[in-house]
Protein backbone atom coordinates (compact mmCIF):
# COMPACT_ATOMS: atom_id res chain seq x y z
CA UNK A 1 -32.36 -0.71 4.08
CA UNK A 2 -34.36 -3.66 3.11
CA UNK A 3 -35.00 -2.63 -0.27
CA UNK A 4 -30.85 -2.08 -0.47
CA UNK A 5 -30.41 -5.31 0.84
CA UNK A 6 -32.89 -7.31 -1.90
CA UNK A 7 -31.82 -5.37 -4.47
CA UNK A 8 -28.29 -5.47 -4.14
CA UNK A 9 -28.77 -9.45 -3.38
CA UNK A 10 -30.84 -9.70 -6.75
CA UNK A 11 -28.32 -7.79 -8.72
CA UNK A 12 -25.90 -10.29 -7.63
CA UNK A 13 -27.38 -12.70 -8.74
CA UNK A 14 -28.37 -11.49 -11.98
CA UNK A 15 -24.43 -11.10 -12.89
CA UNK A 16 -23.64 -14.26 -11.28
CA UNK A 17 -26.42 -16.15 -13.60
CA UNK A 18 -24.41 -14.18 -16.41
CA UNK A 19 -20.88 -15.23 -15.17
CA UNK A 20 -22.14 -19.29 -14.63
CA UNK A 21 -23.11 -19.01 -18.61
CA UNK A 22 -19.74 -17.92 -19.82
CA UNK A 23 -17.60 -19.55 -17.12
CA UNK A 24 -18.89 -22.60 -15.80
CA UNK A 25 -16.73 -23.94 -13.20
CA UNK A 26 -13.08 -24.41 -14.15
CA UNK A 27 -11.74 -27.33 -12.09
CA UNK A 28 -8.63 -25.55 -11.53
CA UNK A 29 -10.23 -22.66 -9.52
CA UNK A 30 -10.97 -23.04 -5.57
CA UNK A 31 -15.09 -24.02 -5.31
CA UNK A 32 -17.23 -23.79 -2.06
CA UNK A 33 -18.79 -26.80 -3.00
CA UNK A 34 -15.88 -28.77 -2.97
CA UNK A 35 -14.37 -27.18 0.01
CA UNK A 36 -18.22 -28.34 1.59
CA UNK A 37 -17.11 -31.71 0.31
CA UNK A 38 -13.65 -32.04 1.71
CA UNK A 39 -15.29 -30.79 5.09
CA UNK A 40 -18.30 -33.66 5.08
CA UNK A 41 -14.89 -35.80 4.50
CA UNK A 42 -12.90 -34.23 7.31
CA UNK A 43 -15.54 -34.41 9.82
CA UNK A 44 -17.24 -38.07 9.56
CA UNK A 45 -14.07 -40.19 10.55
CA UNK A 46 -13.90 -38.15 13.80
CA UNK A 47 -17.91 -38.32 14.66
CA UNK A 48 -17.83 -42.06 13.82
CA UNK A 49 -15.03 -42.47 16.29
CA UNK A 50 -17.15 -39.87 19.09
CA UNK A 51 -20.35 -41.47 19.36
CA UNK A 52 -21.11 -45.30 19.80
CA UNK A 53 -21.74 -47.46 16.58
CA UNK A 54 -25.20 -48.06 17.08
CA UNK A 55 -28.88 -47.14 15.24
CA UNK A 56 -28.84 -43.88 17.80
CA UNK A 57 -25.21 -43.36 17.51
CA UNK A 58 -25.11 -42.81 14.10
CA UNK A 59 -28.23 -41.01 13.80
CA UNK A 60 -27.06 -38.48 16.56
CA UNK A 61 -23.67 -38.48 14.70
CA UNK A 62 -25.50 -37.68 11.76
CA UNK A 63 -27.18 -34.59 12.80
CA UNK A 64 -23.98 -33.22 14.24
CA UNK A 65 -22.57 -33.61 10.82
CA UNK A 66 -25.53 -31.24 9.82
CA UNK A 67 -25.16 -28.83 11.73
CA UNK A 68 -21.77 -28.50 11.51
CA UNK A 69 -20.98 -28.48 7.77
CA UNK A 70 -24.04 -26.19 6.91
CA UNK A 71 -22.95 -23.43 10.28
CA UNK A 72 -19.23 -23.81 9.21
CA UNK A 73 -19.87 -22.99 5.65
CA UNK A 74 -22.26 -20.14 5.68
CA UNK A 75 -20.59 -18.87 9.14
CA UNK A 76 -16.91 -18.97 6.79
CA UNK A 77 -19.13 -17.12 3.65
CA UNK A 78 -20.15 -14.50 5.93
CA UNK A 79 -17.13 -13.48 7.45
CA UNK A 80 -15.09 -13.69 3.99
CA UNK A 81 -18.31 -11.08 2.85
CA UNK A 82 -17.73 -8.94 6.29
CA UNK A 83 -13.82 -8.61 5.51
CA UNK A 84 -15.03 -7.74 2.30
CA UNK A 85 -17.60 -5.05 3.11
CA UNK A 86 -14.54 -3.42 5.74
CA UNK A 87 -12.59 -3.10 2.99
CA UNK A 88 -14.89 -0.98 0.43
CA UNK A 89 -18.84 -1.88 -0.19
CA UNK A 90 -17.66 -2.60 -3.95
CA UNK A 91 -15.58 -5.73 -2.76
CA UNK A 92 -18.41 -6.92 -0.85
CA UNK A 93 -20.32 -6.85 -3.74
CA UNK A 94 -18.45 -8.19 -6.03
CA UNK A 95 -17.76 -11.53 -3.45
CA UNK A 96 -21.74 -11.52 -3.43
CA UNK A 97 -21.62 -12.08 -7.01
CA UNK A 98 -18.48 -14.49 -7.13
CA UNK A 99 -20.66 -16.42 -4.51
CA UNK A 100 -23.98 -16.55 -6.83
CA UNK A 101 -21.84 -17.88 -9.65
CA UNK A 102 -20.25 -20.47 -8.25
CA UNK A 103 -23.20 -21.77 -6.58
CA UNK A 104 -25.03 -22.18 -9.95
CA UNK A 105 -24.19 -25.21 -11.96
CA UNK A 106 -25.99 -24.66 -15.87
CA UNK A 107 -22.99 -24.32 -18.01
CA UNK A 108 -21.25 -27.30 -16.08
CA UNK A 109 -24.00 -29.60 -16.45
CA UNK A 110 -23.98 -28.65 -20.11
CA UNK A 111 -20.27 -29.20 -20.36
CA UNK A 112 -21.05 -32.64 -18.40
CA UNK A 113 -23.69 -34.00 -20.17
CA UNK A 114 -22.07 -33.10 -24.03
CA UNK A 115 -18.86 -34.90 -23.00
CA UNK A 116 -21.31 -37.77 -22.91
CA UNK A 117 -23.07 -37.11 -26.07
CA UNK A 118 -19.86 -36.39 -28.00
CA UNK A 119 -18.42 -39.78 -26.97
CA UNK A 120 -21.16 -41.53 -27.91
CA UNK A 121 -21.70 -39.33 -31.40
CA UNK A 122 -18.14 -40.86 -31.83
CA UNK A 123 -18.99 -44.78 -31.35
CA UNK A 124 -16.69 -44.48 -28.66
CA UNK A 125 -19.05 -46.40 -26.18
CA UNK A 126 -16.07 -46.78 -23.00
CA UNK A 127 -15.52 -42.90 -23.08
CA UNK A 128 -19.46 -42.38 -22.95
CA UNK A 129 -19.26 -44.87 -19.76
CA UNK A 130 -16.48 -42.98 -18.36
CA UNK A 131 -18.18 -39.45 -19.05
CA UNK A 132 -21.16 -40.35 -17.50
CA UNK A 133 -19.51 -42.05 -14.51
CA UNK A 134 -18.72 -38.42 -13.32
CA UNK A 135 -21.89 -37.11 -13.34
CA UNK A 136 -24.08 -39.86 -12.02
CA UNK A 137 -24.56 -42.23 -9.10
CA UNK A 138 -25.42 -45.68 -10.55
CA UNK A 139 -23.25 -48.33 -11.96
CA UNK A 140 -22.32 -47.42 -15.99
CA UNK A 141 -19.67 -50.62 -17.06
CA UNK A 142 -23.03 -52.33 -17.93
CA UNK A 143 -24.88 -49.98 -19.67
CA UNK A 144 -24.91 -49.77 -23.37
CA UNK A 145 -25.38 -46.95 -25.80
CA UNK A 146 -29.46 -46.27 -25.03
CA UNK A 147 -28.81 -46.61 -20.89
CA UNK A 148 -25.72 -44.12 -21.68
CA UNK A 149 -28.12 -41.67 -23.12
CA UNK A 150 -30.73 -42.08 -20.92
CA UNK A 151 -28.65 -41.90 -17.59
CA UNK A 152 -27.07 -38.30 -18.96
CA UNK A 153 -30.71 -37.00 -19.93
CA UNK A 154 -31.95 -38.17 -16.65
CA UNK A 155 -29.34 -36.27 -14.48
CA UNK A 156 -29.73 -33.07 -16.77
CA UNK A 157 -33.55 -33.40 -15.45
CA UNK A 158 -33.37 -33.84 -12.10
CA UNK A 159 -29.93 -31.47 -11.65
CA UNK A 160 -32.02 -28.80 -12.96
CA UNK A 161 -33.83 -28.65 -9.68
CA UNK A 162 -30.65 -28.97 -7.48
CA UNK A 163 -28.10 -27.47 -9.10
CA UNK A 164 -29.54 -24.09 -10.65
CA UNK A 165 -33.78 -24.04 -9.76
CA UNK A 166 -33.08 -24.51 -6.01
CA UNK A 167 -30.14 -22.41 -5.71
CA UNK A 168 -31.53 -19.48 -7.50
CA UNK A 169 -34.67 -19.84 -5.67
CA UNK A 170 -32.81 -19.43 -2.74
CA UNK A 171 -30.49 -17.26 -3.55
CA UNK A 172 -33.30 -14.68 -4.71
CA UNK A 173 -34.98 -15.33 -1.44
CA UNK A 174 -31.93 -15.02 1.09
CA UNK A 175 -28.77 -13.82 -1.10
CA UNK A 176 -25.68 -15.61 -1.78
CA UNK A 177 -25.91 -16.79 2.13
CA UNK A 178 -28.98 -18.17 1.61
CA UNK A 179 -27.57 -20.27 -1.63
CA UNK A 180 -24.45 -21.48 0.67
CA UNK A 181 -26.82 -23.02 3.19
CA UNK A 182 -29.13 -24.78 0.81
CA UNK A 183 -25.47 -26.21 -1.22
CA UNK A 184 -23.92 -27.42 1.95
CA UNK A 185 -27.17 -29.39 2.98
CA UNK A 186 -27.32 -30.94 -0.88
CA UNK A 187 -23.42 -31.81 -0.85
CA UNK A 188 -24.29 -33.33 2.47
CA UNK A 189 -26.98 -35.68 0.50
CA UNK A 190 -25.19 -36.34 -2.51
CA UNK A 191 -22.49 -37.46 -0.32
CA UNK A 192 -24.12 -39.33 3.15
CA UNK A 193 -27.39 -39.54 1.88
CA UNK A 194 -27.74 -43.34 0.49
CA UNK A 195 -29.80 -45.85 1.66
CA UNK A 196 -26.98 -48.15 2.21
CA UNK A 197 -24.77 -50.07 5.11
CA UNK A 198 -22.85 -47.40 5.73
CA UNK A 199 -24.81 -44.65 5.78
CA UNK A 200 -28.74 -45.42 6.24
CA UNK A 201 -28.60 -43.66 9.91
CA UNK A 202 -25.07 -41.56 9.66
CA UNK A 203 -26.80 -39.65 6.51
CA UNK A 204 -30.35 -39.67 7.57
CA UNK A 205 -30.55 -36.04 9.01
CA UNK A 206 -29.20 -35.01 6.01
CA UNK A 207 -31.83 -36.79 3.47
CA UNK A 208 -34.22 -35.89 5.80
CA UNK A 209 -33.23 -32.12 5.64
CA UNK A 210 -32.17 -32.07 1.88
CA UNK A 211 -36.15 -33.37 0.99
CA UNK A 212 -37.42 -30.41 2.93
CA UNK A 213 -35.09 -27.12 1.68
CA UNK A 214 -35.97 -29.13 -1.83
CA UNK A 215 -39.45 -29.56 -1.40
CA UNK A 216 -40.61 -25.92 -3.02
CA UNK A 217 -37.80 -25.73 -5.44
CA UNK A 218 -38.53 -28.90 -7.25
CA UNK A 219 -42.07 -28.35 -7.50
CA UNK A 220 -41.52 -24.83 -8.76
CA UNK A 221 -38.85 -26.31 -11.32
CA UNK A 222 -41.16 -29.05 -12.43
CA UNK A 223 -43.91 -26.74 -13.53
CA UNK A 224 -41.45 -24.00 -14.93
CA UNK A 225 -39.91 -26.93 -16.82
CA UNK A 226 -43.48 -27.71 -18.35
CA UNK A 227 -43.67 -23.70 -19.33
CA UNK A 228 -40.33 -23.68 -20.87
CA UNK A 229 -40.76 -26.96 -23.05
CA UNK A 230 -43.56 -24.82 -24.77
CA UNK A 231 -40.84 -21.96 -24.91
CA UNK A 232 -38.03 -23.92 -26.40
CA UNK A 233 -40.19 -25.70 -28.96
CA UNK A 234 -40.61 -29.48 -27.37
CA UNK A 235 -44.36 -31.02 -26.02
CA UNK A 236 -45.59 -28.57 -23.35
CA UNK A 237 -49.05 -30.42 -23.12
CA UNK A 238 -47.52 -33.76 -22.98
CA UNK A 239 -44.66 -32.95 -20.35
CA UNK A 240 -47.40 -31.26 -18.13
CA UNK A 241 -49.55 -34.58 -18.48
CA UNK A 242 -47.02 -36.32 -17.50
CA UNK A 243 -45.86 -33.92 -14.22
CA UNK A 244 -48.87 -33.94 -13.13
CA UNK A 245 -49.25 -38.29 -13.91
CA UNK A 246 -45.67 -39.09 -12.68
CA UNK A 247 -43.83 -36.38 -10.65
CA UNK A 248 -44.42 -38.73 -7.19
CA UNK A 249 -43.31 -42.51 -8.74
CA UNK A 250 -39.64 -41.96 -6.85
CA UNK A 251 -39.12 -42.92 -3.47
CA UNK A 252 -37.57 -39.55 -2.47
CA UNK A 253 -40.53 -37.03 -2.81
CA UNK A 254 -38.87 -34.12 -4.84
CA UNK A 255 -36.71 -36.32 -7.22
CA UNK A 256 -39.13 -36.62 -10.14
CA UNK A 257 -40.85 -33.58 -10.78
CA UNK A 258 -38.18 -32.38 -12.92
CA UNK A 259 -37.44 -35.89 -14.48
CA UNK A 260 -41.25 -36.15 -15.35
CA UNK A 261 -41.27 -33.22 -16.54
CA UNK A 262 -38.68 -33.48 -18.94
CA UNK A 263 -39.76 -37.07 -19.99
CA UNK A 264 -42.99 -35.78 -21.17
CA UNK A 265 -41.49 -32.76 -22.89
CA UNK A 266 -39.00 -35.10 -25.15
CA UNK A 267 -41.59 -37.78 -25.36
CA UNK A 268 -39.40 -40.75 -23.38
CA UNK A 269 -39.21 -42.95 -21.13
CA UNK A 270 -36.91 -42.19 -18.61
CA UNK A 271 -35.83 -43.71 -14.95
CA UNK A 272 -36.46 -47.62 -14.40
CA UNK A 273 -34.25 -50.44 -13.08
CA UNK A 274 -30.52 -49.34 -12.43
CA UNK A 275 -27.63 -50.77 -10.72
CA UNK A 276 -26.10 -48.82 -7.82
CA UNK A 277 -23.01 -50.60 -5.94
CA UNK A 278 -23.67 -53.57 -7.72
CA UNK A 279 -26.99 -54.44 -6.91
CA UNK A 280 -30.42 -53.75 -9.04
CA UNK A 281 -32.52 -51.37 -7.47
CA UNK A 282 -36.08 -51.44 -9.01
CA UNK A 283 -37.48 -47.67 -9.70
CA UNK A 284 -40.81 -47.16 -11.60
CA UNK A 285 -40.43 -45.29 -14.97
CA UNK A 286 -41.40 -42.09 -15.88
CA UNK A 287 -42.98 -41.01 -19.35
CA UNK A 288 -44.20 -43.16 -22.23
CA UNK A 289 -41.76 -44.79 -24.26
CA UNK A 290 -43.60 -42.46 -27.41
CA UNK A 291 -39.59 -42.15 -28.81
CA UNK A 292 -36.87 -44.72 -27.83
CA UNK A 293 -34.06 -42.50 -25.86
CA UNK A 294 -31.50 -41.53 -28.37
CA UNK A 295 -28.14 -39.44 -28.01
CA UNK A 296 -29.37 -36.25 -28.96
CA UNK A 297 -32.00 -36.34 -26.23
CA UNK A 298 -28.90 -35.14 -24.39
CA UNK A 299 -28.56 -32.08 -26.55
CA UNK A 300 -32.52 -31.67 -26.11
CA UNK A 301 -32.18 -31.88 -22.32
CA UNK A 302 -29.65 -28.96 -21.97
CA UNK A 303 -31.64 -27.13 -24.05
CA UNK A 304 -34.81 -27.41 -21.88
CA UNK A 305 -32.27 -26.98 -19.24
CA UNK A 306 -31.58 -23.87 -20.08
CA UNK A 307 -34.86 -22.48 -20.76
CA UNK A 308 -35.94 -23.39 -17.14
CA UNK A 309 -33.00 -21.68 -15.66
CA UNK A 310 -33.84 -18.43 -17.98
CA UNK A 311 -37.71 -19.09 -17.16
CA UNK A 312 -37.10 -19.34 -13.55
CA UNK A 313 -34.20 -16.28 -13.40
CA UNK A 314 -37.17 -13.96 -14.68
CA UNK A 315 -39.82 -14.72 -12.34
CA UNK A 316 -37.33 -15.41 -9.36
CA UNK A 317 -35.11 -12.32 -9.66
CA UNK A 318 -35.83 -10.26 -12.96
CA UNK A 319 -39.42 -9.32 -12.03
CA UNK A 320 -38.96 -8.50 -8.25
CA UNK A 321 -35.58 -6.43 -9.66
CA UNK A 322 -37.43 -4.72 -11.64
CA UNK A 323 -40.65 -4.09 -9.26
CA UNK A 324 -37.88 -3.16 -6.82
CA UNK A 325 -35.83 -0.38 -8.89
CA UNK A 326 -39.05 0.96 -9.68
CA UNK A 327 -41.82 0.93 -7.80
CA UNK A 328 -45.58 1.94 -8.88
């Protein structure tokens, strides 16, 4: 029954890798992870108003917001798999694999991050702010062409951990369940998770938990990232060097493997000083500044994008497939 369960799970996966390269995710079609996201936005105003608007408040507040969001979410995937499996073990199946693609974000961030380069290929420097506004956290009305560029290469780095390394790595581990968990605690971050007025005790439990489910993945991503460069023809040696030199320079302790990683592969200088809600926050840099960032870096980051997620699909669910359907 186990080996059923893994290699069904597996299988799912494999398709749902297959469907996230031709599909992507149209905007128009209902997504877990925004339905996570509506739900984070549902449930703060309420918990605010519940517990008192203090240090311990907020943090309590917090974890309830945790638990909630990441039990409602998988608890809703599971039962919408259950109905499934009543219904005929093929349906079940197929929602397995409908789950594994939409939890997978390559083709998106693609899409994203050549929206950017396009507008900037065209001299069209407001659309490349714009573009890039929708993909990343920090200010962009201030940045010109090179900080355009650079802010799109860095969030095709460090998204390959979050948005396709991690997931598949869970997914392989614990099925399309598994993936639903890990996404809800991420939306939670990318949403509560700032070190700001508002939310440096209401989002704590959910930093807190998003740097531990990440802590394996973006390791694992980093060094598959250094293989892959090698694979898809950029510096392996020099984005090793610098993993292994830079990977920790980032307050949050999973951020920059990936973005190191990458750095050294393309041979730039990435991360630095950025604006965030109007005020400079000071970040050390990652790389050596061997090339100035350029446009294209963009296309060369979706490119070692993609050979991480391929990298990472065979040794995270092609190999145990395989060892599974048969055995020695």
């Amino acid at each position: 029954m186990i080996h059923t369960f893994y290699t069904q799970n597996l299988t799912a996966l494999l398709l749902g890798f297959c469907l996230d390269l031709l599909l992507g995710d149209p905007h128009w079609a209902p997504h877990p992870v925004r339905a996570m996201g509506s739900l984070i936005s549902l449930l703060e105003g309420p918990l605010r108003r519940i517990f008192p608007c203090s240090k311990w408040g907020e943090l309590l507040a917090g974890g309830v917001l945790v638990v909630l969001t990441a039990g409602l979410s998988t608890g809703m995937a599971w039962l919408i798999l259950s109905l499934c499996g009543r219904i005929h073990p093929g349906l079940a199946f197929a929602g397995k694999v409908l789950l594994c693609y939409q939890l997978l974000a390559a083709k998106s961030l693609r899409d994203e991050s050549m929206a950017v380069y396009k507008a900037l290929k065209a001299e069209d420097l407001p659309a490349a702010r714009k573009a890039v506004s929708m993909i990343v956290g920090r200010d962009t009305d201030v940045l010109d062409e090179t900080g355009v560029a650079k802010a799109a290469v860095e969030t095709v780095a460090e998204n390959t951990s979050d948005g396709v390394i991690a997931p598949l790595f869970y997914m392989a581990l614990g099925g399309p369940l598994a993936g639903v968990a890990y996404k809800a605690v991420n939306t939670m971050d990318s949403m509560v998770g700032y070190k700001n007025d508002r939310y440096l005790y209401f989002g704590r439990a959910a930093a807190r938990l998003d740097d531990l489910v990440n802590f394996i993945p973006a390791r694992l991503a980093g060094a598959v990232m250094c293989l892959a460069a090698v694979l898809t023809g950029f510096d392996g040696r020099e984005a090793l060097r610098i993993f292994r030199r830079d990977r920790l320079r980032h307050k949050s302790p999973n951020s920059a493997h990936t973005e190191a990683a990458c750095a050294g592969a393309l041979r730039v200088e990435l991360a630095g000083p950025s604006y965030y809600f109007g005020k400079l926050v000071e970040k050390p840099t990652l790389g050596d500044p061997i090339h100035p960032v350029e446009p294209l870096d963009i296309v060369r980051a979706d490119r070692l994008m993609y050979g991480t997620a391929f990298l990472s699909l065979v040794l995270f669910c092609g190999i145990p497939l395989l060892a599974l359907l048969f055995p020695f």
